[in-house]
PDB file of N, CA and C in Angstrom:
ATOM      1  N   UNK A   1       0.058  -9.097 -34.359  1.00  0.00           N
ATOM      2  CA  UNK A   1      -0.064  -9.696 -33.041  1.00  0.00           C
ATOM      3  C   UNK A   1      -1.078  -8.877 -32.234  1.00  0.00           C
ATOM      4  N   UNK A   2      -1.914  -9.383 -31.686  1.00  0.00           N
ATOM      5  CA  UNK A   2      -3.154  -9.044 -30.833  1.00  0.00           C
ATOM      6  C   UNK A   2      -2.004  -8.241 -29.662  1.00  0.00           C
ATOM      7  N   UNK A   3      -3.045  -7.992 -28.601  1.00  0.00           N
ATOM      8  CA  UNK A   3      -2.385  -7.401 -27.557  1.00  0.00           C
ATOM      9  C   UNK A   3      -2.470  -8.349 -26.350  1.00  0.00           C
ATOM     10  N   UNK A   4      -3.447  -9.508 -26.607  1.00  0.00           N
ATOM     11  CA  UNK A   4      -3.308 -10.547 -25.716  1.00  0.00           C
ATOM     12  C   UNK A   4      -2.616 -11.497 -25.954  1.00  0.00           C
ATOM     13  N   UNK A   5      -1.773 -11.791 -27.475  1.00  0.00           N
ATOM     14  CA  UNK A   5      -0.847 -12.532 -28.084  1.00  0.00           C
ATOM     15  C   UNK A   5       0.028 -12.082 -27.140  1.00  0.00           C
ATOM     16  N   UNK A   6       0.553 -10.660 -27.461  1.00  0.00           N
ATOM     17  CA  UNK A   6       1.344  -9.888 -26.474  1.00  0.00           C
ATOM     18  C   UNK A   6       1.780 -10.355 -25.144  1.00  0.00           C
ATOM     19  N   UNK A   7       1.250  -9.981 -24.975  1.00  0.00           N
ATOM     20  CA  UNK A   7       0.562 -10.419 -22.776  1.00  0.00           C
ATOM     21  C   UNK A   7       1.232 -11.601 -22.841  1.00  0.00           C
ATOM     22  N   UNK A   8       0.829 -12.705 -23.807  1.00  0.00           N
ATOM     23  CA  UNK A   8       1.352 -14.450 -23.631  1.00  0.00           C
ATOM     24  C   UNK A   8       2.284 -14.553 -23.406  1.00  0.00           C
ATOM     25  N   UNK A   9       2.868 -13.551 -24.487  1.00  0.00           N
ATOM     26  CA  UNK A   9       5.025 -13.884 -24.296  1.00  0.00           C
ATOM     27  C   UNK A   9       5.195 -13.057 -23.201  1.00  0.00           C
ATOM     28  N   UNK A  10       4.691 -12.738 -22.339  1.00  0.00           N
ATOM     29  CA  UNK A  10       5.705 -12.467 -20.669  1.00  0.00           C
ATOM     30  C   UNK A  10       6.437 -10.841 -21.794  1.00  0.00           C
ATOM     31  N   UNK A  11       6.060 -10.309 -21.819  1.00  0.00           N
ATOM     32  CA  UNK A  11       6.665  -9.045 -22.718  1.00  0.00           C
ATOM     33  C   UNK A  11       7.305  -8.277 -20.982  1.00  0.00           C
ATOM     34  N   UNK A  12       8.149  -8.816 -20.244  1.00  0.00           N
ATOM     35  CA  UNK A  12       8.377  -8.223 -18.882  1.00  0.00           C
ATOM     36  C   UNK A  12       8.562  -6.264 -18.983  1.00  0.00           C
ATOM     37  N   UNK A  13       8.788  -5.852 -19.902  1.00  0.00           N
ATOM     38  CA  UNK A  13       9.078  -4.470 -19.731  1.00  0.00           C
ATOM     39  C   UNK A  13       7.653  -3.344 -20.009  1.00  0.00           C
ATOM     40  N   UNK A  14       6.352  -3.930 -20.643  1.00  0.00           N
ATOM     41  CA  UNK A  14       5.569  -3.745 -20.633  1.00  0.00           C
ATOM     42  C   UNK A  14       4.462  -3.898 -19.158  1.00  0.00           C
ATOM     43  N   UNK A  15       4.786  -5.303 -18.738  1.00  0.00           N
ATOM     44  CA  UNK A  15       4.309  -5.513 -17.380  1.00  0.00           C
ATOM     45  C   UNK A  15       4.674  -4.689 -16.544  1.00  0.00           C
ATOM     46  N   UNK A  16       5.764  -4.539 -16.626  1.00  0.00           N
ATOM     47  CA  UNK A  16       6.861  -3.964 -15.202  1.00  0.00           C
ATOM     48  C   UNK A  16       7.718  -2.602 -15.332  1.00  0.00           C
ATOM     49  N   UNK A  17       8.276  -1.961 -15.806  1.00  0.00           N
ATOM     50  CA  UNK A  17       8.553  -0.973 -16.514  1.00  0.00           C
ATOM     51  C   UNK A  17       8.198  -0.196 -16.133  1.00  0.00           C
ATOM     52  N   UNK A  18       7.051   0.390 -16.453  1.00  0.00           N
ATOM     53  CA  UNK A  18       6.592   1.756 -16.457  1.00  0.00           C
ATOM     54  C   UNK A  18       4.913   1.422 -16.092  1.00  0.00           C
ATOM     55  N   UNK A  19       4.472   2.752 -15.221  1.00  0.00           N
ATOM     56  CA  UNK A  19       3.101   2.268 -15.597  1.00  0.00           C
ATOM     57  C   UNK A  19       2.229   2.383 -16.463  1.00  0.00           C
ATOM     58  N   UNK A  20       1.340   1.295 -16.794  1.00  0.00           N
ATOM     59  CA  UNK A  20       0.371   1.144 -17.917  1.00  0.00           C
ATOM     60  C   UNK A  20      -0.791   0.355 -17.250  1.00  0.00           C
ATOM     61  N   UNK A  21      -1.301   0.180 -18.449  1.00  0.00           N
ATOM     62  CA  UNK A  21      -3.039  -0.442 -18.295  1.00  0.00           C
ATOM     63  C   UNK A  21      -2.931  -1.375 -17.741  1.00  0.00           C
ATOM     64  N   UNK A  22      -1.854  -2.184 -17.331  1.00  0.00           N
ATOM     65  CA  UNK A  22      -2.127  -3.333 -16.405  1.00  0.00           C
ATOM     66  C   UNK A  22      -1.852  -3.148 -15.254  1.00  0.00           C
ATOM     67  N   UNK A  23      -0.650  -2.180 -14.619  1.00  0.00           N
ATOM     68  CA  UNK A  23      -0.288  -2.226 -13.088  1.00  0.00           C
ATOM     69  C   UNK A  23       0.280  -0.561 -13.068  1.00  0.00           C
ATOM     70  N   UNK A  24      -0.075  -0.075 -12.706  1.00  0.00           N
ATOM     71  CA  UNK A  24       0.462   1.365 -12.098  1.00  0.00           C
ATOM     72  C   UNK A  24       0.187   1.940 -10.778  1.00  0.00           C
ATOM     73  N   UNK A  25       1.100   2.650 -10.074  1.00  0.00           N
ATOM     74  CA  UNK A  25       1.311   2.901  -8.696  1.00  0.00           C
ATOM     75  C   UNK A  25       0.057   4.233  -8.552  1.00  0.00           C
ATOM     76  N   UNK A  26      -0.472   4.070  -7.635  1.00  0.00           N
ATOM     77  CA  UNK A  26      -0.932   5.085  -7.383  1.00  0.00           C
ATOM     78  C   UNK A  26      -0.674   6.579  -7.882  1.00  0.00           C
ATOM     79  N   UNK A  27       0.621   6.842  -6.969  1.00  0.00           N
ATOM     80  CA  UNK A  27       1.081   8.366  -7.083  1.00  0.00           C
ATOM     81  C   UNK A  27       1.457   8.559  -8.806  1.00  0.00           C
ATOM     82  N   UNK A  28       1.093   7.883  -9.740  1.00  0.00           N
ATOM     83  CA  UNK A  28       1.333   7.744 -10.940  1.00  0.00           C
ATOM     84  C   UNK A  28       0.088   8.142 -11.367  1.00  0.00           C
ATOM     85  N   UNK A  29      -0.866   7.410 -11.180  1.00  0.00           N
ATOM     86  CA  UNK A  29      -2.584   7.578 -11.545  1.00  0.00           C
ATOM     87  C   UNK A  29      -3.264   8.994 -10.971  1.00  0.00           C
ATOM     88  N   UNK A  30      -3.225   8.858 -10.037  1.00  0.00           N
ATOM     89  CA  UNK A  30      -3.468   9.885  -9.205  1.00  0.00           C
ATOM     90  C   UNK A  30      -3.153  11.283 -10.205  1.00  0.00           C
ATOM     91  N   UNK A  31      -1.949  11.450 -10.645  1.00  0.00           N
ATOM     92  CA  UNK A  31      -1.541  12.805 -10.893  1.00  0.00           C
ATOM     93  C   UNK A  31      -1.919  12.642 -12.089  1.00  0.00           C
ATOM     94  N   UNK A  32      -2.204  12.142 -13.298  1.00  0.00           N
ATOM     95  CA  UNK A  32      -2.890  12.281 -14.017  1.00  0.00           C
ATOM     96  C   UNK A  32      -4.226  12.775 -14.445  1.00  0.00           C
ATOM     97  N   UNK A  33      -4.905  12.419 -12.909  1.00  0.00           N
ATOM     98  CA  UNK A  33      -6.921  12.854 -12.960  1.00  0.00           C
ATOM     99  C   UNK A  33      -6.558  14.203 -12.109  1.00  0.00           C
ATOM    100  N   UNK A  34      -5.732  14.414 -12.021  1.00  0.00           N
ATOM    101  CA  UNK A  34      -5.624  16.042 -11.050  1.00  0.00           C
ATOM    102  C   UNK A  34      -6.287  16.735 -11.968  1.00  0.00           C
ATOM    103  N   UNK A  35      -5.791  16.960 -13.312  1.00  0.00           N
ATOM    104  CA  UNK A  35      -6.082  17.934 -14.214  1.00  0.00           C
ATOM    105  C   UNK A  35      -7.172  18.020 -14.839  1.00  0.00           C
ATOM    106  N   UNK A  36      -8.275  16.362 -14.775  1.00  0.00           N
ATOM    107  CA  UNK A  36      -9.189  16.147 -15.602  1.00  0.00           C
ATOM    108  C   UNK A  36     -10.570  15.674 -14.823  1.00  0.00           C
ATOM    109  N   UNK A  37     -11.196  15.880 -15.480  1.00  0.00           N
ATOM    110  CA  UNK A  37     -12.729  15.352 -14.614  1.00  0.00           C
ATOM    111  C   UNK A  37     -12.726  13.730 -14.579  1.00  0.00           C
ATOM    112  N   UNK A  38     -12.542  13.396 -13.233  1.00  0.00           N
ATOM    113  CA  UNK A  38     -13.252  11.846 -13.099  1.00  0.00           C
ATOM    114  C   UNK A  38     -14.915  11.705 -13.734  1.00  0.00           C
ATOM    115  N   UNK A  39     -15.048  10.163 -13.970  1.00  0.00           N
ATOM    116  CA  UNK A  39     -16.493  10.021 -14.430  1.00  0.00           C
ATOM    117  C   UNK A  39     -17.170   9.313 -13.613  1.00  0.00           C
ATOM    118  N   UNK A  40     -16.270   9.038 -13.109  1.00  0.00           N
ATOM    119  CA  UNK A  40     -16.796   7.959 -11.738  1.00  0.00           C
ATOM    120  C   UNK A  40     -15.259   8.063 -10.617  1.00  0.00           C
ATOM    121  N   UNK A  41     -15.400   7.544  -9.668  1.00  0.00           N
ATOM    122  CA  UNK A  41     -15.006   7.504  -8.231  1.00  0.00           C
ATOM    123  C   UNK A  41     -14.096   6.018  -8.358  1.00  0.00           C
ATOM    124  N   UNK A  42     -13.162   5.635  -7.851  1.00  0.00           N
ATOM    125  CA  UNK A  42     -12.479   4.679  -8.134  1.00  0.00           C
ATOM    126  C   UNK A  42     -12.242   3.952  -6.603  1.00  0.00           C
ATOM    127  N   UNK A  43     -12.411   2.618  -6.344  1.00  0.00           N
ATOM    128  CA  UNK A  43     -11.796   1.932  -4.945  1.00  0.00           C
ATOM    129  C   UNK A  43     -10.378   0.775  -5.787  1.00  0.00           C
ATOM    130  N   UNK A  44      -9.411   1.466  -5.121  1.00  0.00           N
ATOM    131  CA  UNK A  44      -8.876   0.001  -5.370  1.00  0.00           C
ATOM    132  C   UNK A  44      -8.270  -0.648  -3.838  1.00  0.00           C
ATOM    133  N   UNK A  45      -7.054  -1.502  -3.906  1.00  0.00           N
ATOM    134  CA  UNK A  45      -6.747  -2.157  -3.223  1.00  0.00           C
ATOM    135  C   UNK A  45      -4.949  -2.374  -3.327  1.00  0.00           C
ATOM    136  N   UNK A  46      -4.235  -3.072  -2.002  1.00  0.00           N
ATOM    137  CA  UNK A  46      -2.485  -3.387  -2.096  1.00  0.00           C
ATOM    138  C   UNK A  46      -1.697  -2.408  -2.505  1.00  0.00           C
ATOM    139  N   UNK A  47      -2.043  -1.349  -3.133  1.00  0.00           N
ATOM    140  CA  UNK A  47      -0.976  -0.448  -3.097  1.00  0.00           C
ATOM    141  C   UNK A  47      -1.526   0.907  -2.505  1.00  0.00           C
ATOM    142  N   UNK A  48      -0.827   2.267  -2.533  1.00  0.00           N
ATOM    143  CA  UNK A  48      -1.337   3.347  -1.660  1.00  0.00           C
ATOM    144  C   UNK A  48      -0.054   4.209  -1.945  1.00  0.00           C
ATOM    145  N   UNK A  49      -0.726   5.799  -1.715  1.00  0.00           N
ATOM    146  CA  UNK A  49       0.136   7.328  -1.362  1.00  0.00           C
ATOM    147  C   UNK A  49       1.006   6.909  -0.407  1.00  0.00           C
ATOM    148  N   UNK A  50       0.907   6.349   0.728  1.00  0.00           N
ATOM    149  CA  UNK A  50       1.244   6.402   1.952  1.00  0.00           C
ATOM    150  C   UNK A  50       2.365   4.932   2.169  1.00  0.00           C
ATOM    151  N   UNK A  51       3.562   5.236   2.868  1.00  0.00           N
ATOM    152  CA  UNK A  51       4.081   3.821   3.563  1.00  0.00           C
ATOM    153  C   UNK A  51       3.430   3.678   5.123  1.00  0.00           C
ATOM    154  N   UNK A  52       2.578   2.439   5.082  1.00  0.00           N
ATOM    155  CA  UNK A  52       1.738   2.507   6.510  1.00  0.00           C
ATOM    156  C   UNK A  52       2.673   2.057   7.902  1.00  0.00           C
ATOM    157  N   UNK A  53       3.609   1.382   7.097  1.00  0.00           N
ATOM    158  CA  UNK A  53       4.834   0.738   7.906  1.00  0.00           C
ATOM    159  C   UNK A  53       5.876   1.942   8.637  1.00  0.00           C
ATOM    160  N   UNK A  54       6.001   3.690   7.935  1.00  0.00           N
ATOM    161  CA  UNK A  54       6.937   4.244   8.238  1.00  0.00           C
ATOM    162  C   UNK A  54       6.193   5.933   8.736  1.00  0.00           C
ATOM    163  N   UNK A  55       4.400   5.175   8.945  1.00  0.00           N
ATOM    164  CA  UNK A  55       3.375   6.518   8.572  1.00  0.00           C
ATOM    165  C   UNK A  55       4.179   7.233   7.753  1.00  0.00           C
ATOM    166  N   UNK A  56       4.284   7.253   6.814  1.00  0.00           N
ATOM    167  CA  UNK A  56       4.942   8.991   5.359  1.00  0.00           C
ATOM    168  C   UNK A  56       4.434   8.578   4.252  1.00  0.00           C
ATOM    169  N   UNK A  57       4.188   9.803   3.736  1.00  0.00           N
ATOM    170  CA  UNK A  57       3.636   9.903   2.568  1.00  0.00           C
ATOM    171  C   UNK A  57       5.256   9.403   1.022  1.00  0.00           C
ATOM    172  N   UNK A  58       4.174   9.296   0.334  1.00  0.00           N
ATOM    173  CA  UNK A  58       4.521   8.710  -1.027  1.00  0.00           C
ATOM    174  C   UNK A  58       4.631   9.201  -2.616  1.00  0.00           C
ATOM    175  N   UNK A  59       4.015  10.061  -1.961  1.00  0.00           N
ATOM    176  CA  UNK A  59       3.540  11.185  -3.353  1.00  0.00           C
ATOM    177  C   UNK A  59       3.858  12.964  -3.314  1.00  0.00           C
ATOM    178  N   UNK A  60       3.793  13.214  -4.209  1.00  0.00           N
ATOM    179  CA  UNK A  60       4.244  14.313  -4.799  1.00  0.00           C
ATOM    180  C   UNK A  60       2.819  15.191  -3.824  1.00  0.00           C
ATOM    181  N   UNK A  61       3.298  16.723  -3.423  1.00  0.00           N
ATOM    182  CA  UNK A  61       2.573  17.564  -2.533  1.00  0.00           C
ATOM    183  C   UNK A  61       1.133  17.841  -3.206  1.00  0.00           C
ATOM    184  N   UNK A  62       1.304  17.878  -4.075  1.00  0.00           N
ATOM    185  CA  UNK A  62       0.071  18.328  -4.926  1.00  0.00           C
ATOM    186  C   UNK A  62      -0.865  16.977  -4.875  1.00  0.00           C
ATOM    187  N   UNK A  63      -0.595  15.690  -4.454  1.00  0.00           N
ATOM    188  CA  UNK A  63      -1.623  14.845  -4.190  1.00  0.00           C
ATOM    189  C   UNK A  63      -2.014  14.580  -3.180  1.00  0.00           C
ATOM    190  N   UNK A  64      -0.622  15.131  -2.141  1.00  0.00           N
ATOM    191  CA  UNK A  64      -0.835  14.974  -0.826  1.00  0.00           C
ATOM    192  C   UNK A  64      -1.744  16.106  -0.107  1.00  0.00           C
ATOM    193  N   UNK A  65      -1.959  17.025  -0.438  1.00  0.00           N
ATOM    194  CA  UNK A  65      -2.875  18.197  -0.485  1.00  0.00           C
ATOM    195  C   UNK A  65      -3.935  18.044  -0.701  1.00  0.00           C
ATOM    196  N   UNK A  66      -4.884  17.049  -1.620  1.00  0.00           N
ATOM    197  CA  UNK A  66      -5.927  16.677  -1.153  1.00  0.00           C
ATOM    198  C   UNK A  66      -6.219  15.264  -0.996  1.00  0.00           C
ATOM    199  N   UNK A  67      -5.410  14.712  -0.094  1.00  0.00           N
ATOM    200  CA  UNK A  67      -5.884  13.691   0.679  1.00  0.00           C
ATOM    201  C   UNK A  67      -5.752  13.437   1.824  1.00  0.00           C
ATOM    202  N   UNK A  68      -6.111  12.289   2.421  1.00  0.00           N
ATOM    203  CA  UNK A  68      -6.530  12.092   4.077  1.00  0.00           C
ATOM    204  C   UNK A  68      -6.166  10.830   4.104  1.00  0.00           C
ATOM    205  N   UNK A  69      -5.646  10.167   5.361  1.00  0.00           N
ATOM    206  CA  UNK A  69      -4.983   8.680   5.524  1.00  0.00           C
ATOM    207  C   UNK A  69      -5.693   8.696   7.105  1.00  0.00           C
ATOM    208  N   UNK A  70      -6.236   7.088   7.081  1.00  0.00           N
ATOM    209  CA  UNK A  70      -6.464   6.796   8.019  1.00  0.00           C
ATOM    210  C   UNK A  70      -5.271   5.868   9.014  1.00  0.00           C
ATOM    211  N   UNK A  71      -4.405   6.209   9.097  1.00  0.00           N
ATOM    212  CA  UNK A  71      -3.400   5.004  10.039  1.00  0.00           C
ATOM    213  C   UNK A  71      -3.657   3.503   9.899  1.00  0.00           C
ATOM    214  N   UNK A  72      -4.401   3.534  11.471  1.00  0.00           N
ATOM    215  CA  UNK A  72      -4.982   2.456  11.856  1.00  0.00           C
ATOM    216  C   UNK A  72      -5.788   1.553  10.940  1.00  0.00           C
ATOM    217  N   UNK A  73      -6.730   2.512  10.003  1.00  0.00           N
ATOM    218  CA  UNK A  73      -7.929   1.446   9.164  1.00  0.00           C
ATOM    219  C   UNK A  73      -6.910   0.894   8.293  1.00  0.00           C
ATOM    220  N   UNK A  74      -6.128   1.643   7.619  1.00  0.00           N
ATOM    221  CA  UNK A  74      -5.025   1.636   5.970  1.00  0.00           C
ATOM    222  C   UNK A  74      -5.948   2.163   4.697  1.00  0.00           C
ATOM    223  N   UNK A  75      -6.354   3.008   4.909  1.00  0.00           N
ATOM    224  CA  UNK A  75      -7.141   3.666   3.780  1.00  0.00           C
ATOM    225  C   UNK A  75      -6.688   5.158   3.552  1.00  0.00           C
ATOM    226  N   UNK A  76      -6.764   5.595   2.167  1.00  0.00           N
ATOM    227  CA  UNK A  76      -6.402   6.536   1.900  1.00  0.00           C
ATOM    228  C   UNK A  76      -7.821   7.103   0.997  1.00  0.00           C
ATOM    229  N   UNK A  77      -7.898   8.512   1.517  1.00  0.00           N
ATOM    230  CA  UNK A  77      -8.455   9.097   0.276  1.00  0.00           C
ATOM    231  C   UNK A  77      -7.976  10.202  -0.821  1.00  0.00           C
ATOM    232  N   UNK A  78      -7.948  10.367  -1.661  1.00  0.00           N
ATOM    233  CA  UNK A  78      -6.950  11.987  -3.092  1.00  0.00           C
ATOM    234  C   UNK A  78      -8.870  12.044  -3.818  1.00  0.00           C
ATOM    235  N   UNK A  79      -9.214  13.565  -3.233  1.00  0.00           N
ATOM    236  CA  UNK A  79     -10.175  14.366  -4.063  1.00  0.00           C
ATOM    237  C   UNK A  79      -9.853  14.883  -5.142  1.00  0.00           C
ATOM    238  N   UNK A  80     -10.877  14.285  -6.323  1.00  0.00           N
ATOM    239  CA  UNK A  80     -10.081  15.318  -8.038  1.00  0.00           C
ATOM    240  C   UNK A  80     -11.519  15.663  -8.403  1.00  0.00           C
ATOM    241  N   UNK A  81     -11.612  16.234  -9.269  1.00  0.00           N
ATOM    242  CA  UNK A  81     -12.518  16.962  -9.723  1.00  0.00           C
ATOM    243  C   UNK A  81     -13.679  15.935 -10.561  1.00  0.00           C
ATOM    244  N   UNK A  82     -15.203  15.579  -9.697  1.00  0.00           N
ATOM    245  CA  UNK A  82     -16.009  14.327 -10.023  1.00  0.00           C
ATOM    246  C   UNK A  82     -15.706  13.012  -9.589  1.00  0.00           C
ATOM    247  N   UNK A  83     -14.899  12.901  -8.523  1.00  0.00           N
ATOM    248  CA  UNK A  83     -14.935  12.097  -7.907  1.00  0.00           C
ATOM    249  C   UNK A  83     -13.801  11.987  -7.016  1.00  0.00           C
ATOM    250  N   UNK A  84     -13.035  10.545  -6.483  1.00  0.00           N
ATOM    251  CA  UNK A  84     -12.138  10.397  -5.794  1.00  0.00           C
ATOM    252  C   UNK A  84     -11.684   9.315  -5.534  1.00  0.00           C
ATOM    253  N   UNK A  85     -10.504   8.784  -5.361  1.00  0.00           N
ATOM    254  CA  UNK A  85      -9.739   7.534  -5.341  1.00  0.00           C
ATOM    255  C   UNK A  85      -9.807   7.120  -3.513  1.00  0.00           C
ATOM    256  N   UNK A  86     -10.141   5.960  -3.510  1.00  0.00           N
ATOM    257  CA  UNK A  86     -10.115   5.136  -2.450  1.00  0.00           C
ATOM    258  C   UNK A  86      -9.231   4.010  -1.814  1.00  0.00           C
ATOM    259  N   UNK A  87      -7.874   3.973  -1.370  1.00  0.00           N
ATOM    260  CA  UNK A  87      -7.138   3.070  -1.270  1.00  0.00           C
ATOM    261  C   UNK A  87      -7.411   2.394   0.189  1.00  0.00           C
ATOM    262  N   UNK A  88      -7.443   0.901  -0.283  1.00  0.00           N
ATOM    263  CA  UNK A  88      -8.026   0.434   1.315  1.00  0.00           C
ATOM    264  C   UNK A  88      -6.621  -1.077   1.018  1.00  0.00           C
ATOM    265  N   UNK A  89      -5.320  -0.825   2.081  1.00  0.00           N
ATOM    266  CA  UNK A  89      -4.706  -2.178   1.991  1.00  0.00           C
ATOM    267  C   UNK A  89      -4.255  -2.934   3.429  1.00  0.00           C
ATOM    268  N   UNK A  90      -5.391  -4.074   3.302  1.00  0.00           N
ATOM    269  CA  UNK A  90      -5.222  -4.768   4.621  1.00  0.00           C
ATOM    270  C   UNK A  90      -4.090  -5.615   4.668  1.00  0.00           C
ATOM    271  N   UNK A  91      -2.870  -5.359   3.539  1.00  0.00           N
ATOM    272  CA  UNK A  91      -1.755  -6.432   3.898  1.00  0.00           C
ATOM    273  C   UNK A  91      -2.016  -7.868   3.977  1.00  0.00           C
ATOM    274  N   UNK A  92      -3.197  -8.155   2.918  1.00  0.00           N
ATOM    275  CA  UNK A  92      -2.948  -9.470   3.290  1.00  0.00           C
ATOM    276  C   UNK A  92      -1.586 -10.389   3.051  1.00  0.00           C
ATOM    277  N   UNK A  93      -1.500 -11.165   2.924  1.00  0.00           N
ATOM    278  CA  UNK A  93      -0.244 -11.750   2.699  1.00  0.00           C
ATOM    279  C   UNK A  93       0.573 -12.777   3.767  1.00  0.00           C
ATOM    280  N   UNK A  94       1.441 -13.620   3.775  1.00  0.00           N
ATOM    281  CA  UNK A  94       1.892 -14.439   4.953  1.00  0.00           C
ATOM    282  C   UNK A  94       1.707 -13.977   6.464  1.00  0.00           C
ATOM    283  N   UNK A  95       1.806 -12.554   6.892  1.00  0.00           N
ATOM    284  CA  UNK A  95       1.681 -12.181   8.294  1.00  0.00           C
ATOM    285  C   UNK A  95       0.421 -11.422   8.199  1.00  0.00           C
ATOM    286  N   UNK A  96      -0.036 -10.362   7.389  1.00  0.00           N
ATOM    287  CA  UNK A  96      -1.214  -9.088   7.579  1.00  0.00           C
ATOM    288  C   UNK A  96      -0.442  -8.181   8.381  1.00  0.00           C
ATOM    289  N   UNK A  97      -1.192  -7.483   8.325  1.00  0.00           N
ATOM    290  CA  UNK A  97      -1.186  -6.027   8.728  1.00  0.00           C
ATOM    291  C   UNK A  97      -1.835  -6.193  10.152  1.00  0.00           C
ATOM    292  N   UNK A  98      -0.797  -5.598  11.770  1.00  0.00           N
ATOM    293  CA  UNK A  98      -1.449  -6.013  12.813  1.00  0.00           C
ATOM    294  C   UNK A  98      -3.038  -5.355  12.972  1.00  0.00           C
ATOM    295  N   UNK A  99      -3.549  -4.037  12.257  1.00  0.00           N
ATOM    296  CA  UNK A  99      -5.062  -3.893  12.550  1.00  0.00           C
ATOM    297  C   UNK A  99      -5.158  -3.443  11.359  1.00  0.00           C
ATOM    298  N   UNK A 100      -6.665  -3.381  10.562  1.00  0.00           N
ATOM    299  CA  UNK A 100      -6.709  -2.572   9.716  1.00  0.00           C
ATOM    300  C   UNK A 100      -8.196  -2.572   9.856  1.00  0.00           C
ATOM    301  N   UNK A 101      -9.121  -1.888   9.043  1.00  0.00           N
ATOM    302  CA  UNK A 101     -10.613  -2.379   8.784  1.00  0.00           C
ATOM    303  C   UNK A 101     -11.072  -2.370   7.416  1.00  0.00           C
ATOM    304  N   UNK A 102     -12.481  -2.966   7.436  1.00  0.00           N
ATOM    305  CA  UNK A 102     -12.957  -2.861   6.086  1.00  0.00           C
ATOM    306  C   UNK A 102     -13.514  -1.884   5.803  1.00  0.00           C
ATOM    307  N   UNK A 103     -13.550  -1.248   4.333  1.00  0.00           N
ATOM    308  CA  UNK A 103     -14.254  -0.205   4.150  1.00  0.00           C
ATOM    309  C   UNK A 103     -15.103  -0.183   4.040  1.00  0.00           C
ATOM    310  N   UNK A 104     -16.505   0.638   4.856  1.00  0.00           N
ATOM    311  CA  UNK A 104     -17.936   0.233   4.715  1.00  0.00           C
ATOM    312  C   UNK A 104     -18.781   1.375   3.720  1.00  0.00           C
ATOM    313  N   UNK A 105     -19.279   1.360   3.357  1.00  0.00           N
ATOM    314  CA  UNK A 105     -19.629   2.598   2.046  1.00  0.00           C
ATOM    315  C   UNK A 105     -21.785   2.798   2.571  1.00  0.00           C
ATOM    316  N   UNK A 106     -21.442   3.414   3.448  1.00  0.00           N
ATOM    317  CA  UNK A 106     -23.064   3.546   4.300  1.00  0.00           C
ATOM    318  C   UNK A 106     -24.151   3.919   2.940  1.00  0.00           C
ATOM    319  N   UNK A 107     -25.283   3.646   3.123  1.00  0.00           N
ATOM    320  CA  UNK A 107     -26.491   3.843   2.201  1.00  0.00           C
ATOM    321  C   UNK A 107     -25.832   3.120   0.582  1.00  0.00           C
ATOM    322  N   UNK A 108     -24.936   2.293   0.003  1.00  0.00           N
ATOM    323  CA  UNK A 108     -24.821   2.164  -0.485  1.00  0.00           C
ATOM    324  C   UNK A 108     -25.560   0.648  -1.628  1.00  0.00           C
ATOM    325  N   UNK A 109     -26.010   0.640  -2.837  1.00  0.00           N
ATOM    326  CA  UNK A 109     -26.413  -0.233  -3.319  1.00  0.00           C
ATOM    327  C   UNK A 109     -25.910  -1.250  -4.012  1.00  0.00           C
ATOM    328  N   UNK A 110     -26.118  -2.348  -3.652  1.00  0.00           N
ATOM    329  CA  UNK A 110     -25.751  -3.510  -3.850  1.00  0.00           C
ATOM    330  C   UNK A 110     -26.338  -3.742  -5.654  1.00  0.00           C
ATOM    331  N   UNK A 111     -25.484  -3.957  -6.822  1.00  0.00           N
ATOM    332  CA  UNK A 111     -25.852  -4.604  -7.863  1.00  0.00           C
ATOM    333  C   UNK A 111     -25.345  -5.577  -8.511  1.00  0.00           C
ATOM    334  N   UNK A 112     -26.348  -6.564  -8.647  1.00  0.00           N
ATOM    335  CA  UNK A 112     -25.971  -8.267  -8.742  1.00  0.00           C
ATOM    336  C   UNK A 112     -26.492  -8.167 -10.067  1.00  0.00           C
TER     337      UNK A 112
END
């Protein structure tokens, strides 16, 4: 069986479970590249270190130590060694998030 055979049958404990290559929490990922050189810089999105709803952190001290939360925007940043993770979550969803902003990445190049 392929691994996208896999995937077909709803394998729920693979999806959901634990994290893996398809969905994992931040404070999960995160502590993994502590120890190792990034090769690149990562943005993602909807999840985050931080509950923005209770301002507190989410993660273990050692990730919270090098990062920075913006409140208001909903962005987070965790520095590792060659790069750094970018969490930006505007809540979309039935209500949103009452403010947030977009992340703007200055001098940056556009490739189409």
């Amino acid at each position: 069986m392929t691994a996208a055979e896999l995937l077909n049958t709803r394998p729920e404990p693979l999806l959901w479970g634990y994290g893996g290559p398809l969905w994992v929490e931040p404070p999960e990922l995160y502590g993994g590249w502590l120890a190792e050189w990034m090769p690149f810089s990562q943005i993602h999105g909807h999840s985050a270190i931080v509950s923005y709803q209770h301002e507190s952190w989410m993660c273990e001290e050692r990730i919270r130590q090098r990062s920075t939360v913006d409140w208001e925007a909903r962005r987070t940043q965790t520095r590792a060694a060659g790069g750094r993770f970018i969490a930006v979550d505007p809540k979309h969803g039935r209500t949103g998030a009452a403010r947030w902003s977009p992340l703007v990445i200055e001098d940056a190049d556009l490739l189409v």
